[in-house]
N, C-alpha and C. Protein backbone atom coordinates (compact mmCIF):
# COMPACT_ATOMS: atom_id res chain seq x y z
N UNK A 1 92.29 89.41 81.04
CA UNK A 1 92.10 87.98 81.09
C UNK A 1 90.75 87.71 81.72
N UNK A 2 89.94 86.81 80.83
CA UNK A 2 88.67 86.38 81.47
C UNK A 2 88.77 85.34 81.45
N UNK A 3 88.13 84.57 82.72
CA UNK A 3 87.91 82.94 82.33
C UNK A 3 86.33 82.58 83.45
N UNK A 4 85.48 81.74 82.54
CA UNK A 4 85.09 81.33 83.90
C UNK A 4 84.89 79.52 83.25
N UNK A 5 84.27 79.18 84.61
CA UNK A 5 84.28 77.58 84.95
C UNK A 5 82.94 77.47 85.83
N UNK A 6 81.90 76.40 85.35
CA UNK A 6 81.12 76.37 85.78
C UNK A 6 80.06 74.73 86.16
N UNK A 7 79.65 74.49 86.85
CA UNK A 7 79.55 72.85 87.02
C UNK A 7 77.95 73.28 87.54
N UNK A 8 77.30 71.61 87.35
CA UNK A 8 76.41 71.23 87.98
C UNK A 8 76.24 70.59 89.34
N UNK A 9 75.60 71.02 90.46
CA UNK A 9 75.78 70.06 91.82
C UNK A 9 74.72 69.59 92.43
N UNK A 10 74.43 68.23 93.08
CA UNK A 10 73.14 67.86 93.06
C UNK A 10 73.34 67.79 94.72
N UNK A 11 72.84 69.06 95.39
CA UNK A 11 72.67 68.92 96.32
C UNK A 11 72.83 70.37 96.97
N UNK A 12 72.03 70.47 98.36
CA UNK A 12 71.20 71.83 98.96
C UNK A 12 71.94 73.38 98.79
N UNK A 13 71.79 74.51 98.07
CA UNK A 13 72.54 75.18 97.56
C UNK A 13 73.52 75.62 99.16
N UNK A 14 72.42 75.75 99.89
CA UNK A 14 73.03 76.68 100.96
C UNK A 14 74.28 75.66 101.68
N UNK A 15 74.23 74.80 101.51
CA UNK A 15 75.10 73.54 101.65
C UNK A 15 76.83 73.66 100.79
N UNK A 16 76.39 73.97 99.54
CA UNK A 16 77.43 73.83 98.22
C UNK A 16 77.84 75.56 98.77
N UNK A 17 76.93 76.50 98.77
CA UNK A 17 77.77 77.71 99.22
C UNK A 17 78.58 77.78 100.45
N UNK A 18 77.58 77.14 101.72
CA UNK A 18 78.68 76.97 102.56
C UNK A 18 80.01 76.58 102.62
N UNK A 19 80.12 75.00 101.83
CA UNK A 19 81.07 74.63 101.86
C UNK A 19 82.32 75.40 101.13
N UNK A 20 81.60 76.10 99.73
CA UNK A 20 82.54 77.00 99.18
C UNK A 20 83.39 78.17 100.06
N UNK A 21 82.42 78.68 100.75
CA UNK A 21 82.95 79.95 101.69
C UNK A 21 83.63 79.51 102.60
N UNK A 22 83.78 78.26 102.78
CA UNK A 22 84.82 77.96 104.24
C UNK A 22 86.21 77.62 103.82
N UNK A 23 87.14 78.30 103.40
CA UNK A 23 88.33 77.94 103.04
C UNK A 23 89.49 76.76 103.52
N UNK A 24 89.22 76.61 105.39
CA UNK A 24 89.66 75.79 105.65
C UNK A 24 89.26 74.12 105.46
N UNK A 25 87.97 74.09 104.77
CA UNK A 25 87.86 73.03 104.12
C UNK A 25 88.58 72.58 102.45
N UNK A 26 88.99 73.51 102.36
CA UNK A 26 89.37 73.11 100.84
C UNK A 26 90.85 72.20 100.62
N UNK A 27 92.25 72.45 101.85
CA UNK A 27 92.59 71.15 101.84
C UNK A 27 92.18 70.15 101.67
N UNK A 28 91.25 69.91 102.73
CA UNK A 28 90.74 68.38 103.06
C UNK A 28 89.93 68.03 102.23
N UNK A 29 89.31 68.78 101.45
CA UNK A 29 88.17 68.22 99.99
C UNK A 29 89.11 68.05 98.43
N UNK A 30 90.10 69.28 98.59
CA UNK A 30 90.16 69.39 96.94
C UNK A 30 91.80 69.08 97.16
N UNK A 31 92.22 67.88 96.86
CA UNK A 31 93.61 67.22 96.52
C UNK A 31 94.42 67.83 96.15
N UNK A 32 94.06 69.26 94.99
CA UNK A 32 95.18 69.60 94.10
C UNK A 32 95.22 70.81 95.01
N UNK A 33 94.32 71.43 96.69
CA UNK A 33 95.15 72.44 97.34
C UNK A 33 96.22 71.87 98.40
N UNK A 34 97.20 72.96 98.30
CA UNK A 34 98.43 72.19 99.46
C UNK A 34 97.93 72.70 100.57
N UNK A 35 97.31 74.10 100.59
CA UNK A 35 96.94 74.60 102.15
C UNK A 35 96.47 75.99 102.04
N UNK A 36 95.93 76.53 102.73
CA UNK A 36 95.54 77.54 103.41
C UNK A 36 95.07 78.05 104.31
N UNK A 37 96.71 79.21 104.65
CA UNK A 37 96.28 79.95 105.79
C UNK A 37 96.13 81.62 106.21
N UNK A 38 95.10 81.23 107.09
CA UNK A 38 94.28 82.53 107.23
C UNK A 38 95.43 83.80 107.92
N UNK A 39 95.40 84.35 107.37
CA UNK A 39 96.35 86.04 107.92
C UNK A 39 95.18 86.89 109.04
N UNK A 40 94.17 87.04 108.52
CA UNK A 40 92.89 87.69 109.23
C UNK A 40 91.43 87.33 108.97
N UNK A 41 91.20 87.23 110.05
CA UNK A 41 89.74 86.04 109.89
C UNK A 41 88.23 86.95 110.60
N UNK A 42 87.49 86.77 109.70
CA UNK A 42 85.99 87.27 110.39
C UNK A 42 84.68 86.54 110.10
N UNK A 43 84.18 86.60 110.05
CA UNK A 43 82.56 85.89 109.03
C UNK A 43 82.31 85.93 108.07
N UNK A 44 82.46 87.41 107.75
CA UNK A 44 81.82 87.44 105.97
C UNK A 44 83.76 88.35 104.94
N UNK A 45 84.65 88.48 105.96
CA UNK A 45 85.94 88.75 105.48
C UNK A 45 87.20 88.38 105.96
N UNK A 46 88.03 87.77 105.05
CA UNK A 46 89.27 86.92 105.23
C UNK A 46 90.44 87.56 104.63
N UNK A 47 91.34 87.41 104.93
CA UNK A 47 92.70 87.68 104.23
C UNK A 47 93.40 86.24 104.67
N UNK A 48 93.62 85.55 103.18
CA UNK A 48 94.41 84.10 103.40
C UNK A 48 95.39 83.89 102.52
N UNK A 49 96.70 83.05 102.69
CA UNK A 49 97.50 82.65 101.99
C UNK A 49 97.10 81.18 101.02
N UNK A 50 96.87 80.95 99.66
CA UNK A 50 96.47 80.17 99.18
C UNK A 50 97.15 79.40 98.61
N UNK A 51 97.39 77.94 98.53
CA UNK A 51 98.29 77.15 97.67
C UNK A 51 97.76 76.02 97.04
N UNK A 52 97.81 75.90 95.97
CA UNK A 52 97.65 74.88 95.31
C UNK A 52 98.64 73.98 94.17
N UNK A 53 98.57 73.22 93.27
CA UNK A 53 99.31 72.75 92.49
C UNK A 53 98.67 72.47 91.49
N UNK A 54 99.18 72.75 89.96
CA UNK A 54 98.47 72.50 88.83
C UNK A 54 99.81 71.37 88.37
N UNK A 55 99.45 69.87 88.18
CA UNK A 55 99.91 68.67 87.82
C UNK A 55 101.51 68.66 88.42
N UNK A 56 101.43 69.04 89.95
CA UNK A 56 102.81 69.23 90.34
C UNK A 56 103.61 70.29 89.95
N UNK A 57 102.98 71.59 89.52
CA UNK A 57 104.04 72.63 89.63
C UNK A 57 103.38 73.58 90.69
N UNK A 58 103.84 73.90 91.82
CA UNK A 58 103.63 74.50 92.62
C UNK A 58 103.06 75.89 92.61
N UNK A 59 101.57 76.20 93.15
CA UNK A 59 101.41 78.27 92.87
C UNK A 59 101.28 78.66 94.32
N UNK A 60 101.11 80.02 94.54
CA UNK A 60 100.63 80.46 95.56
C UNK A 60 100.44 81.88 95.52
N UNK A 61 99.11 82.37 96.67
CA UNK A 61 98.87 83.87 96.17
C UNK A 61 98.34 84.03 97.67
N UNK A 62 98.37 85.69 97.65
CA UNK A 62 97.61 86.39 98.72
C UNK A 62 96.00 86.92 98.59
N UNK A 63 95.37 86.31 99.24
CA UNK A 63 93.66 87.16 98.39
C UNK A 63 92.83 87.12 99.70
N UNK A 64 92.26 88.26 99.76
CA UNK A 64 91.12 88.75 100.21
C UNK A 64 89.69 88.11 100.00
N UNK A 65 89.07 87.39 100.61
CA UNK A 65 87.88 86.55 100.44
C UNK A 65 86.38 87.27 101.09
N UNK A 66 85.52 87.61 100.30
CA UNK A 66 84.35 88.30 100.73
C UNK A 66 83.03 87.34 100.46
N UNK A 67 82.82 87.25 101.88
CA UNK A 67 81.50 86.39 101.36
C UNK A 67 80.22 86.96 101.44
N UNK A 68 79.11 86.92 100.58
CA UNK A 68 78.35 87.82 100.48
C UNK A 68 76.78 86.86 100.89
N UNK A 69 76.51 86.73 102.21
CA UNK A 69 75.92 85.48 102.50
C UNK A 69 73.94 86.22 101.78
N UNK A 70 73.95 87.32 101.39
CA UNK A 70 72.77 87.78 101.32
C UNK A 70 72.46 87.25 99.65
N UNK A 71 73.65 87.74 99.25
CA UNK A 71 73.79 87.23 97.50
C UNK A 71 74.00 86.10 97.24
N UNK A 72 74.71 85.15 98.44
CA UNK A 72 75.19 83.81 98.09
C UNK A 72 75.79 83.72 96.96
N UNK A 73 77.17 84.78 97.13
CA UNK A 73 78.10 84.93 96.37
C UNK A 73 79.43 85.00 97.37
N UNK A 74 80.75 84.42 96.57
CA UNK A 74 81.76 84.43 97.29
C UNK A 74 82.81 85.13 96.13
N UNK A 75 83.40 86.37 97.05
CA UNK A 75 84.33 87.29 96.20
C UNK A 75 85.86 86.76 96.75
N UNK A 76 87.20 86.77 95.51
CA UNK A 76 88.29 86.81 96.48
C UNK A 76 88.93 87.79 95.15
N UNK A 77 90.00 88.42 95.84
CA UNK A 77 90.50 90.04 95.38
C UNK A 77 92.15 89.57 95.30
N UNK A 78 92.66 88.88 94.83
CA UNK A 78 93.47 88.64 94.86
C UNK A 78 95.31 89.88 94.93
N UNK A 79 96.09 89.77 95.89
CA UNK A 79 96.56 91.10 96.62
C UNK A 79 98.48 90.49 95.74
N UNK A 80 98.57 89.71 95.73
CA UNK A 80 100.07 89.10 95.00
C UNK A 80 100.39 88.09 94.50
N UNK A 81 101.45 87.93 93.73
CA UNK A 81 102.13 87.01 92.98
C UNK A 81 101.59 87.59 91.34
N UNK A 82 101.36 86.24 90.56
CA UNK A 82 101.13 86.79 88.73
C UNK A 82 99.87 87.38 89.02
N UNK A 83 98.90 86.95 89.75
CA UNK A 83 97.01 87.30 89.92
C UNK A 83 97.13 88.31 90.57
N UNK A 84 98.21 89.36 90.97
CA UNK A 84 98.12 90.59 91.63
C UNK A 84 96.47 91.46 90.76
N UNK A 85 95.67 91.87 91.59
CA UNK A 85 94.68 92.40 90.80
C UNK A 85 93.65 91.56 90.49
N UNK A 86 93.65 90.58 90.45
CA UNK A 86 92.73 89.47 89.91
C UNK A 86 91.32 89.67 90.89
N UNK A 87 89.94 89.14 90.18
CA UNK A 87 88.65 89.49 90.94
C UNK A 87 87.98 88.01 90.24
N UNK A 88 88.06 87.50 91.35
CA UNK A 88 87.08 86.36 91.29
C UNK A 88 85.98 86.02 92.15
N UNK A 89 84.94 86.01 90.97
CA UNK A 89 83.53 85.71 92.00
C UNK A 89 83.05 84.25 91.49
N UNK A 90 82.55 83.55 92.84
CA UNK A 90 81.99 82.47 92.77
C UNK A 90 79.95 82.97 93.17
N UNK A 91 79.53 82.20 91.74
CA UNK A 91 78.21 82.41 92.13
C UNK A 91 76.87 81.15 92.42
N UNK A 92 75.92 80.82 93.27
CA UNK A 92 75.25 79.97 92.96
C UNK A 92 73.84 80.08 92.96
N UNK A 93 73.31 79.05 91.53
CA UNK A 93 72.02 79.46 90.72
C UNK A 93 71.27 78.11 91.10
N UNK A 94 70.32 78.38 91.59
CA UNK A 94 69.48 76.85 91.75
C UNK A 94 68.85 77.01 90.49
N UNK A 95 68.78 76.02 89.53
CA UNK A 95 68.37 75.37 88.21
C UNK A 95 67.00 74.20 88.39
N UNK A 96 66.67 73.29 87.50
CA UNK A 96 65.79 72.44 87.19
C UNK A 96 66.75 71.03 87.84
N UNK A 97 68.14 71.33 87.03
CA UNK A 97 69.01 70.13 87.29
C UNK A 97 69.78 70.10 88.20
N UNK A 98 69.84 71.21 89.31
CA UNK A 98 70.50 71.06 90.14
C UNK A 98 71.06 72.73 90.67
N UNK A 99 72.20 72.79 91.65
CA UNK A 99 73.09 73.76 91.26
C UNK A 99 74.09 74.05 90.83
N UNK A 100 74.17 75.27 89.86
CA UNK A 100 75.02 75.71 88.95
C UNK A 100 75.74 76.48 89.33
N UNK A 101 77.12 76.08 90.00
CA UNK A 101 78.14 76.73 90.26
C UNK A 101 79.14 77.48 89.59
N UNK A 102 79.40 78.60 89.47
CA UNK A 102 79.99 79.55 88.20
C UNK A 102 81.15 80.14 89.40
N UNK A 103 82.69 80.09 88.51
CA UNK A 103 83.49 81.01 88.80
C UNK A 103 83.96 81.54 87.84
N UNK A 104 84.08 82.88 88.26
CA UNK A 104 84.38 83.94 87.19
C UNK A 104 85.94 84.44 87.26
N UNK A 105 86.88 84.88 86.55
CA UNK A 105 88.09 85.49 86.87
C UNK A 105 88.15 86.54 85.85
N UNK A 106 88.91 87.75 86.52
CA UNK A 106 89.16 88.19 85.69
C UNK A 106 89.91 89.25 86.31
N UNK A 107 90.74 89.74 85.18
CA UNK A 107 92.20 90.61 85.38
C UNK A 107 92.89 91.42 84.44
N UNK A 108 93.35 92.69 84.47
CA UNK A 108 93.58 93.47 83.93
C UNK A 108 95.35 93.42 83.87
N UNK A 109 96.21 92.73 83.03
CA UNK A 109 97.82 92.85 83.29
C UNK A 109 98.39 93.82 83.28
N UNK A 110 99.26 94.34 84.25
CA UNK A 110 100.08 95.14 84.27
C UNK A 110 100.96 95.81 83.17
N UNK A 111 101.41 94.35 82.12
CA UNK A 111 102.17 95.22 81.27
C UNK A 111 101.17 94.74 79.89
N UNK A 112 101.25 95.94 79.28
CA UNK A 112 100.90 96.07 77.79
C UNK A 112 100.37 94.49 77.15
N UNK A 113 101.30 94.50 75.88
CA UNK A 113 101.35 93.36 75.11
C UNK A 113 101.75 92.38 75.67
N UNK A 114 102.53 92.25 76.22
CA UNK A 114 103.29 90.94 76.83
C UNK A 114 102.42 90.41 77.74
N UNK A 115 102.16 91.34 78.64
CA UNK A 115 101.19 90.97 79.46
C UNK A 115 100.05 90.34 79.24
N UNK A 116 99.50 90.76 78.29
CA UNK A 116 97.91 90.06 77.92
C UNK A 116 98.20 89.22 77.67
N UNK A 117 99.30 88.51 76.57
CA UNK A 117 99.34 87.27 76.12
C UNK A 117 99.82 86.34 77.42
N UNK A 118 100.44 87.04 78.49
CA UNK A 118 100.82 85.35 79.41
C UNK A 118 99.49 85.76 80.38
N UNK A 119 98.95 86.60 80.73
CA UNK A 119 97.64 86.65 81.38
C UNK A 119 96.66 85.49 80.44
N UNK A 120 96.76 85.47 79.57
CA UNK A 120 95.42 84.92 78.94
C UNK A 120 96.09 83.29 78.82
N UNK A 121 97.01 83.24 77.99
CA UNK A 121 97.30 81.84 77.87
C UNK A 121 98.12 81.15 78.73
N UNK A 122 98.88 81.84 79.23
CA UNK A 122 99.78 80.94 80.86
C UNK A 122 99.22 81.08 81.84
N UNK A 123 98.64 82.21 82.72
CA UNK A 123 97.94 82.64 83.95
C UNK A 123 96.31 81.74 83.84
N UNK A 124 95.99 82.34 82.87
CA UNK A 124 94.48 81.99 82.58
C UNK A 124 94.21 80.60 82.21
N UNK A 125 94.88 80.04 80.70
CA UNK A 125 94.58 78.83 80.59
C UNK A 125 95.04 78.07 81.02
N UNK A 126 96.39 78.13 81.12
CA UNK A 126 97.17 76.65 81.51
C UNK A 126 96.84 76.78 82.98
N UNK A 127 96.68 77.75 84.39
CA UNK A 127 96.56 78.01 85.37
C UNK A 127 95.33 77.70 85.98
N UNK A 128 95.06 79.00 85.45
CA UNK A 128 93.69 79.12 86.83
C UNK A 128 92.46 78.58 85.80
N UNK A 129 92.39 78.67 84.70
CA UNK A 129 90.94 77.54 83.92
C UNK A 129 91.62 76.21 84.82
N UNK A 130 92.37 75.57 84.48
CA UNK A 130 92.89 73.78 84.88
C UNK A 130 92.21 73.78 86.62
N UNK A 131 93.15 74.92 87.66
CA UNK A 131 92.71 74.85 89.21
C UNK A 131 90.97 74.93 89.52
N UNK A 132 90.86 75.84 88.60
CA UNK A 132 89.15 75.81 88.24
C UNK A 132 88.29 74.29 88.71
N UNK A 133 88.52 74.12 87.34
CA UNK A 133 87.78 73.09 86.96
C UNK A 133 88.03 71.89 88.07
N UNK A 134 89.36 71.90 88.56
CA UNK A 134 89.56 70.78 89.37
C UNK A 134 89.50 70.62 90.54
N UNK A 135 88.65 72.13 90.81
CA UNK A 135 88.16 72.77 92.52
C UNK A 135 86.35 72.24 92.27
N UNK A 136 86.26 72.62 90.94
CA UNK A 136 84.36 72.68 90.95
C UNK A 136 84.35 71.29 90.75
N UNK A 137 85.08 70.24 90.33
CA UNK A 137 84.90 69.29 90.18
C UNK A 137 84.89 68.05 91.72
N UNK A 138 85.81 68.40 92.13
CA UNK A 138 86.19 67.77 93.71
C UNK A 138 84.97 68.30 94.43
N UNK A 139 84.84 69.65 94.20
CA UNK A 139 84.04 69.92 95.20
C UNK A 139 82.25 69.74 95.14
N UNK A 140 82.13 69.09 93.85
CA UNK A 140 80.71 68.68 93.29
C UNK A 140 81.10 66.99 94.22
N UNK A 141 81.80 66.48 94.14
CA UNK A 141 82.44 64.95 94.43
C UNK A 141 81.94 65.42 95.85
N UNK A 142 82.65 66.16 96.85
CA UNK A 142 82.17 66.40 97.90
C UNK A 142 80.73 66.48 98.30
N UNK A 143 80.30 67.83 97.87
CA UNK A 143 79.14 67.92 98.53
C UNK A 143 78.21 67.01 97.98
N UNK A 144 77.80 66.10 96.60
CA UNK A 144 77.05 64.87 96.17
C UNK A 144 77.11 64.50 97.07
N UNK A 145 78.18 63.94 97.99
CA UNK A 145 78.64 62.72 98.90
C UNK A 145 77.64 62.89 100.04
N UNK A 146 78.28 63.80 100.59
CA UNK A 146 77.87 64.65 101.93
C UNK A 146 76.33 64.88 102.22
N UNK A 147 75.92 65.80 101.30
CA UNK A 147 74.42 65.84 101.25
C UNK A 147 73.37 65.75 99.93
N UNK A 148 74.19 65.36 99.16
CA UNK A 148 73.15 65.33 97.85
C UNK A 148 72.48 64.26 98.11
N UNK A 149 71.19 64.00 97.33
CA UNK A 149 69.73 63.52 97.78
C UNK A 149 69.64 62.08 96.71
């Protein structure tokens, strides 16, 4: 399963990465998370419990969060639930029009045939493309607000 999701943000990259890498902001910015909490906490590595909701049906997972402040990239390794295995990197590109925020997913299913098909079209599309889009989107809403120019 591959998916990625990617937006424009008008405002200071190191700003839009920060805010990305701080997990305990993402309640309070992005509506559709219920919460997250941290299991083990450091600077540039986390282990957190993540929850969100796609149109009121409830998810939640265990993932490993690596922030890579040299690359100004943010990794999370996802450890259980359907995304057992899952590798998602968030990357950011300063552009002409702004910055271009890219998340990437991607995952190898456990079982065979069956697997690929609900990895790709239940996990992937109906899931994590929808939480995607509605994380890069809030969170463009945010940081515009906050510090865009």
């Amino acid at each position: 399963m591959h998916s990625e999701n990617s937006i424009i943000m008008k405002a200071p990259l190191e700003k839009i990465f920060e805010t990305a890498a701080d997990l305990s902001l993402w309640p309070k910015i992005l509506p559709h998370y219920r919460y997250v909490t941290y299991l083990d906490e450091s600077p540039t590595k986390n282990r957190v419990i993540m929850a969100a909701k796609r149109k009121g049906i409830p998810i939640k997972w265990v993932s490993i969060e690596e922030i890579d402040t040299g690359k100004k990239e943010v990794h999370f390794y996802h450890l259980k639930a359907f995304t057992k295995g899952m590798h998602v990197v968030w990357t950011f590109t300063q552009t002409k029009a702004g910055v271009e925020v890219r998340i990437v997913h991607d995952m190898e299913p456990n079982i065979p045939i069956v697997g690929r098909f609900i990895a790709k079209h239940i996990v992937g599309k109906f899931f994590i493309h929808y939480v995607a889009n509605q994380t890069l989107m809030h969170m463009k809403r945010f940081v515009e607000h906050e510090y865009g120019s």
